[in-house]
Structure formats: C-alpha cells, structure tokens
C-alpha atoms as a PDB file:
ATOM      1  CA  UNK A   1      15.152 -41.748  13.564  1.00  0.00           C
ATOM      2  CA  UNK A   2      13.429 -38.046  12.427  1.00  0.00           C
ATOM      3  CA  UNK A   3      14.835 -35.585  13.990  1.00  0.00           C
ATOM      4  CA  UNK A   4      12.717 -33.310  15.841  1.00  0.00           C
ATOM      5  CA  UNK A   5      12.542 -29.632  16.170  1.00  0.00           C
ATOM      6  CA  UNK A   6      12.862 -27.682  19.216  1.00  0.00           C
ATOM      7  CA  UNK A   7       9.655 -27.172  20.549  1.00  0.00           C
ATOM      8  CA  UNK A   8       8.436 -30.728  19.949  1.00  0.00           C
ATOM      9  CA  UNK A   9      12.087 -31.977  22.086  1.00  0.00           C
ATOM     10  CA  UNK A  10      10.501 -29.444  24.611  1.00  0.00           C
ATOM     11  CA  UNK A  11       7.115 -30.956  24.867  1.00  0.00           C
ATOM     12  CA  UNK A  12       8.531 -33.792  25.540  1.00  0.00           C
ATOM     13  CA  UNK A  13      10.352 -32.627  28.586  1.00  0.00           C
ATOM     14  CA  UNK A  14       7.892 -30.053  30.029  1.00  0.00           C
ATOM     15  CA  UNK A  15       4.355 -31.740  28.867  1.00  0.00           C
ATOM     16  CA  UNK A  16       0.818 -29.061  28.242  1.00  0.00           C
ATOM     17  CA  UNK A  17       2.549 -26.880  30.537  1.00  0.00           C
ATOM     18  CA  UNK A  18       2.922 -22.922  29.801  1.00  0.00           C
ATOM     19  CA  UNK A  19       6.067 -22.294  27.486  1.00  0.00           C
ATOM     20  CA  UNK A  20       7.194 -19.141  25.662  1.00  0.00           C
ATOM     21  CA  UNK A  21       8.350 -19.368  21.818  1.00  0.00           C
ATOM     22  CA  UNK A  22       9.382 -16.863  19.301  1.00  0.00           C
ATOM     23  CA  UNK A  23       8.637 -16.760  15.562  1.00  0.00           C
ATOM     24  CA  UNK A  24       9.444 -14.853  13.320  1.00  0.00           C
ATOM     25  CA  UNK A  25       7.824 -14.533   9.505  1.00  0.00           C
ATOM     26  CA  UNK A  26       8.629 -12.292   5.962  1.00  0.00           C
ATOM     27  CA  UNK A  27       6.590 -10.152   3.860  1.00  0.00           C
ATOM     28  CA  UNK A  28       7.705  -9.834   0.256  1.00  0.00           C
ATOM     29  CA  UNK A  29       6.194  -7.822  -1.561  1.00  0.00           C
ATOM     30  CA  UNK A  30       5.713  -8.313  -5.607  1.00  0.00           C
ATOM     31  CA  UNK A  31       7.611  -5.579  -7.988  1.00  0.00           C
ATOM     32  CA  UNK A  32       4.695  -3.747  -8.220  1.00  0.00           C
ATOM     33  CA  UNK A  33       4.360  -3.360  -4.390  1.00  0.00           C
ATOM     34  CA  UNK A  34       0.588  -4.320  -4.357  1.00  0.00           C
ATOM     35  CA  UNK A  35       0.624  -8.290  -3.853  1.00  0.00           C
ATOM     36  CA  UNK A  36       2.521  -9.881  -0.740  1.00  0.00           C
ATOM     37  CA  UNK A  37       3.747 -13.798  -1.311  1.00  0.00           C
ATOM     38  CA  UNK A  38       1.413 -15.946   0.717  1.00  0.00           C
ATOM     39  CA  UNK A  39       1.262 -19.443   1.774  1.00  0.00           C
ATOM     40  CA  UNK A  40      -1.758 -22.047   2.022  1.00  0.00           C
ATOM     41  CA  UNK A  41      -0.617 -24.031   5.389  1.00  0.00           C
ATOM     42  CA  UNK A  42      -0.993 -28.074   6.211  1.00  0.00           C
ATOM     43  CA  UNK A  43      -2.672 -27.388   9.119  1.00  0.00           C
ATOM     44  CA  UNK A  44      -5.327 -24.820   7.951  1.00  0.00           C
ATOM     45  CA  UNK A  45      -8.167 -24.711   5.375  1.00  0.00           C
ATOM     46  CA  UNK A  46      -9.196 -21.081   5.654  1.00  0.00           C
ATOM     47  CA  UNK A  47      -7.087 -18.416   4.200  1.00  0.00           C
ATOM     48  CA  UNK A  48      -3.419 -17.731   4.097  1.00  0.00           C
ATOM     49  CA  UNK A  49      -0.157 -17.515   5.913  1.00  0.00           C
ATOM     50  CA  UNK A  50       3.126 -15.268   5.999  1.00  0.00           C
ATOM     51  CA  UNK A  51       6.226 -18.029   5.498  1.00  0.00           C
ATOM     52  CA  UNK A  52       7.722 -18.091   8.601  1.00  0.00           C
ATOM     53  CA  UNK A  53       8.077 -19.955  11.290  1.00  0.00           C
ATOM     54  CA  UNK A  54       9.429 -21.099  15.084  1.00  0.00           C
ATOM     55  CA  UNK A  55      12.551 -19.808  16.090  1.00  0.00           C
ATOM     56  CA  UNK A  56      15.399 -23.487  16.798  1.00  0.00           C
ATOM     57  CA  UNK A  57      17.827 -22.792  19.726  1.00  0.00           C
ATOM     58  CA  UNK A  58      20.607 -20.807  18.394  1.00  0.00           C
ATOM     59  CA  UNK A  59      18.688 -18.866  15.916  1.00  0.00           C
ATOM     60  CA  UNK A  60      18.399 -15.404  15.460  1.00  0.00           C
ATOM     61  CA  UNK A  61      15.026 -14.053  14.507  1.00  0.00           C
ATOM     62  CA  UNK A  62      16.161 -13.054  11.378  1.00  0.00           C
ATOM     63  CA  UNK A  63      17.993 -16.332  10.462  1.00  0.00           C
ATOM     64  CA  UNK A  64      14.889 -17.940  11.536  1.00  0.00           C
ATOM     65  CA  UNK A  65      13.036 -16.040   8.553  1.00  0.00           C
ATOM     66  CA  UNK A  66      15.610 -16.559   6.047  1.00  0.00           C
ATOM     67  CA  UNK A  67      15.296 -20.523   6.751  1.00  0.00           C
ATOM     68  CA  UNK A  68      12.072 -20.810   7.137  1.00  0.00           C
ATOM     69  CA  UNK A  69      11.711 -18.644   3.811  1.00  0.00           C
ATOM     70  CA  UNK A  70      13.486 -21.163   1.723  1.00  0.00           C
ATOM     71  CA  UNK A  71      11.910 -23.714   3.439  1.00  0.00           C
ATOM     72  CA  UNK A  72       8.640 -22.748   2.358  1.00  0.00           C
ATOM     73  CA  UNK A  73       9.149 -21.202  -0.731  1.00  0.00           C
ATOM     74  CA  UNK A  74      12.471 -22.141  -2.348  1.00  0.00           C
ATOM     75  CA  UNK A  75      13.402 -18.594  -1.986  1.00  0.00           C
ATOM     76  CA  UNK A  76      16.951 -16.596  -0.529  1.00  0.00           C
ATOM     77  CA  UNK A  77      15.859 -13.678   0.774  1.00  0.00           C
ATOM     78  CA  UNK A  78      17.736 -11.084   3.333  1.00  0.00           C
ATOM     79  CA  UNK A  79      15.793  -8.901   5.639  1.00  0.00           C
ATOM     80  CA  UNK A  80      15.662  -5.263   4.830  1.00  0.00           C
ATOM     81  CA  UNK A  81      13.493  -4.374   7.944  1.00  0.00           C
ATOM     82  CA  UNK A  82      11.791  -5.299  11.002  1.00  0.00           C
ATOM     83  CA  UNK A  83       7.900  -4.146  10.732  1.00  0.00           C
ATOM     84  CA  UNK A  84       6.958  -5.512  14.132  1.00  0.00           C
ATOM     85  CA  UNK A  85       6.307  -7.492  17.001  1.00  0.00           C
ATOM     86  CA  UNK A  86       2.889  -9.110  18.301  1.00  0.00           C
ATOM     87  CA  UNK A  87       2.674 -11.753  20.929  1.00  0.00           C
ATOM     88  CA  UNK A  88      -0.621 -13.511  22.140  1.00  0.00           C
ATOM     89  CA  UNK A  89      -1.320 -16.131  24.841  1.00  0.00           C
ATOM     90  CA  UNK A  90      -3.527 -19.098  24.594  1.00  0.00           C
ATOM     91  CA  UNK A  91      -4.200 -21.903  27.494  1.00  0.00           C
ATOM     92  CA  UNK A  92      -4.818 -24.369  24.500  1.00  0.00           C
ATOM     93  CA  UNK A  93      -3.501 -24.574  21.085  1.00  0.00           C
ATOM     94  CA  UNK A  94      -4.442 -26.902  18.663  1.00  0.00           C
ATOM     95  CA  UNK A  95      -2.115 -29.236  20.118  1.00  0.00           C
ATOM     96  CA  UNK A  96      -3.692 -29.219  23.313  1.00  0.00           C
ATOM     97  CA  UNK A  97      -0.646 -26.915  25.361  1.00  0.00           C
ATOM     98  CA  UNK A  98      -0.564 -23.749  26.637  1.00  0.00           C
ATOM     99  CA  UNK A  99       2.054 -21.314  25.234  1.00  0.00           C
ATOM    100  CA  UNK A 100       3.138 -17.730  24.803  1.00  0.00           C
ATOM    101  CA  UNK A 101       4.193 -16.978  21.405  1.00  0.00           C
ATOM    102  CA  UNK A 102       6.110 -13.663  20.943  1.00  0.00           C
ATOM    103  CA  UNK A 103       6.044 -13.068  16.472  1.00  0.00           C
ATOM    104  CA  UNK A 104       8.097 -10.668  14.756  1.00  0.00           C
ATOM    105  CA  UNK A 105       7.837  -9.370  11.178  1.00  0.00           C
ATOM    106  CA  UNK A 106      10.455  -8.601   8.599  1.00  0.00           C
ATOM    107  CA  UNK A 107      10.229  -7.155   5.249  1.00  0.00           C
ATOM    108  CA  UNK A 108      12.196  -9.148   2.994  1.00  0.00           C
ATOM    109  CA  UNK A 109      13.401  -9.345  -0.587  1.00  0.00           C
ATOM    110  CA  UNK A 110      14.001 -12.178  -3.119  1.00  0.00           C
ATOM    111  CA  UNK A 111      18.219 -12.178  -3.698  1.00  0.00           C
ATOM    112  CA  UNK A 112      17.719 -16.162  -5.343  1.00  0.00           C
ATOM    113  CA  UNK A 113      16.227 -19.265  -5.497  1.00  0.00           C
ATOM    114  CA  UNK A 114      12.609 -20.060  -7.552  1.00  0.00           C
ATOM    115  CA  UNK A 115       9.811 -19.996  -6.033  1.00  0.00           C
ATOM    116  CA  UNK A 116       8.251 -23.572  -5.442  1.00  0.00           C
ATOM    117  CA  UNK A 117       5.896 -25.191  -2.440  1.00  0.00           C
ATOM    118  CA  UNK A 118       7.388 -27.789  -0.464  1.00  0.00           C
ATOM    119  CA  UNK A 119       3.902 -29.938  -0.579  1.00  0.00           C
ATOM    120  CA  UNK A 120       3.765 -30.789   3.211  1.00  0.00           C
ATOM    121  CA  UNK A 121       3.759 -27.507   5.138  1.00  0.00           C
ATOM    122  CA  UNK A 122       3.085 -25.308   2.292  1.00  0.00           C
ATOM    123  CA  UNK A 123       0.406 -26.454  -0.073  1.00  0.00           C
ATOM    124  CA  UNK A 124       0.186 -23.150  -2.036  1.00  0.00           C
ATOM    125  CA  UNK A 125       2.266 -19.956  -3.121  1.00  0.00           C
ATOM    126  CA  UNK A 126       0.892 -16.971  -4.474  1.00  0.00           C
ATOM    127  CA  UNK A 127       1.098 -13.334  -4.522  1.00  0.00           C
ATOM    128  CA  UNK A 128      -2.000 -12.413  -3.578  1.00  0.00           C
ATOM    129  CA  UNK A 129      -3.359  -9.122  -3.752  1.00  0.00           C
ATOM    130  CA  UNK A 130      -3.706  -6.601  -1.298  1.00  0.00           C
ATOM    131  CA  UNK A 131      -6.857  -5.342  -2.339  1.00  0.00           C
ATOM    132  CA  UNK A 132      -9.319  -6.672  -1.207  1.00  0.00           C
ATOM    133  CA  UNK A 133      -7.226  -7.468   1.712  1.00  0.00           C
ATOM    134  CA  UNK A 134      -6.786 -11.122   1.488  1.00  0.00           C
ATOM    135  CA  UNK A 135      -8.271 -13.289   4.485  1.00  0.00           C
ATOM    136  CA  UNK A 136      -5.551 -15.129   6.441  1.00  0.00           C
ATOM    137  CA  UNK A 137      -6.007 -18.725   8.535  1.00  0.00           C
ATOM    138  CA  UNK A 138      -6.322 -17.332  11.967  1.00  0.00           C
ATOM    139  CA  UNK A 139      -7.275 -14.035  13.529  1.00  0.00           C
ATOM    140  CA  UNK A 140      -4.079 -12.708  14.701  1.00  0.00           C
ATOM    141  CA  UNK A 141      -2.691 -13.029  11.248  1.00  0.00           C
ATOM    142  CA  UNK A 142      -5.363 -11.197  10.016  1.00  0.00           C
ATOM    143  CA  UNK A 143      -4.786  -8.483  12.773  1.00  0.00           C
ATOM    144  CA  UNK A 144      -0.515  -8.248  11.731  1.00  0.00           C
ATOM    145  CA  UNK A 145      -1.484  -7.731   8.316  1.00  0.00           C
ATOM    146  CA  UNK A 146      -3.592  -4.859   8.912  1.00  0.00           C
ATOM    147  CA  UNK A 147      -1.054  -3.513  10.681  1.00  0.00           C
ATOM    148  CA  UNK A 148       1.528  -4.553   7.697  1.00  0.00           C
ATOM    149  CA  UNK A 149      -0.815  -2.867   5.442  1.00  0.00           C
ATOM    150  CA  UNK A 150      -1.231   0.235   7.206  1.00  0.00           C
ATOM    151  CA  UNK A 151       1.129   1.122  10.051  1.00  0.00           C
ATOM    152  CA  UNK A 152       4.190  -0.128   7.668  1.00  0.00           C
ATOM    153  CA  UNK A 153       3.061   1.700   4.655  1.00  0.00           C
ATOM    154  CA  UNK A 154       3.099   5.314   6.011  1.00  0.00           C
ATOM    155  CA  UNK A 155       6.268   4.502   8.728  1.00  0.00           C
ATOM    156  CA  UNK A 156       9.524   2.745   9.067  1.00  0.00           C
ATOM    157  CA  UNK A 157       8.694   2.918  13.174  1.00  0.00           C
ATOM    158  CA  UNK A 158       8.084  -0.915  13.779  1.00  0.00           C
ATOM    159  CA  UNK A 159       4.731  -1.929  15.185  1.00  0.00           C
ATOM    160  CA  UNK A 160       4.028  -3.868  18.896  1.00  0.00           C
ATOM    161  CA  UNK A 161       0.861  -6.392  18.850  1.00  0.00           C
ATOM    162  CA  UNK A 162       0.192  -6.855  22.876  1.00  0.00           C
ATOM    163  CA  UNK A 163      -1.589 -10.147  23.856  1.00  0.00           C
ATOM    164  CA  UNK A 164      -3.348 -10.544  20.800  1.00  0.00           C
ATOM    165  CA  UNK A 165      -4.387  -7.386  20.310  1.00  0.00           C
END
C-alpha cells in the first residue's frame, strides 16, 4: 500500500468540506542574482512554479521547504530568510474541495546535492530569467513573484499576500 500524504488522509476524513493548509516554497537565486530556479509542474501546462510544497503534520515551514526542495530538485538547501506570506481562499480547487491555503516564502541557498527533476511532479528545472519576468502556472504565483521581485529586492521586511491579493 502507497502511503499517502496528509492532506489526501484528510480528505478522506472530512470530504469537499472547507480545510486550511500551509505551504511553504524557496527562491534561489542563480550566482549572478538575476535568474530564480523554477519548476514546470505535473499538473500545469502554462508557466512555472517555485519548488515547494504542502506542509505534513509535524513540519515546520521551513523543513517543509528544505524537503520539498530536494524533492523537486535534488538540491540541500537551508533558508536564509523568510520573504513572505500570502494566503487565498477558493470554494473549488481543481480537485473539486474548498480550502484555505496560507503560503510562505523563503529565500534559500544551494549547500549540496545536483540539480535533477524528479519526472512526476517536476517535469522541468531551469533558472529562468527575471527579465522579462517569467510567467508562472497560476495567478497568485504570478502575484508572489512580483512581490519577490520587488518588495524583497529593496527590503528584508517580509511581505503579507491577503486573500489572494
């Protein structure tokens, strides 16, 4: 038997009905600090992805990064910073339930591994550009990297998304 993560042992418990997670994802920048490492998703064909992911029970947010980082990428990385926090409701996700999901950003660096996509959640790694911004696989993506892009570049003062904002 598969073992299955938290939020699908949930599911099964509570059904479609309302439920509050927390993820958390990294940004790593290249040496050059103008290309952040992306990721083409499974369950997306338009643009790209922080790596990150769903918080199990027991995690901290920023274990949840660092596992979900080499996870995705093959990389060990250790947080340096927080950048921020968003969190946006939806009656419906693509899985049909209704859920809260409160996000929070870390800057991270590289300390070992090699870089390498796992073929089922991540199909692609790159570090893309940030110029011309590069278009992420859902809105509120796109709205956190603006914010990485501009709020974290001229302060350390970590940033608050509000209800998709």
């Amino acid at each position: 038997m598969t073992e299955q993560n938290y939020i699908s042992r949930m599911r099964e418990k509570i059904g479609h009905e309302g439920m509050i997670f927390v993820s958390a994802f990294g940004v790593l920048w290249n040496k050059q600090h103008d290309a952040i490492l992306l990721e083409k998703r499974w369950d997306s064909d338009e643009g790209w992805g922080f790596p990150g992911g769903y918080l199990e029970y027991g995690d901290s947010p920023m274990q949840a990064v660092v596992r979900e980082f080499k996870e995705e990428t093959g990389l060990d990385v250790a947080v340096t910073r927080m950048l921020g926090m968003a969190t946006h409701v939806t009656d419906k996700n693509s899985w049909g339930d209704a859920q809260e999901t409160i996000g929070i950003g870390f800057e991270v660096e590289q300390v070992g591994g090699t870089l390498r996509k796992d073929g089922v959640e991540t199909l692609d790694l790159q570090f893309v550009p940030i110029n011309p911004v590069p278009k992420m696989f859902v809105p509120q993506a796109q709205k956190t990297l603006h914010r990485v892009l501009n709020d974290n570049m001229v302060s350390e003062q970590p940033w608050l998304r509000e209800h998709g904002e």
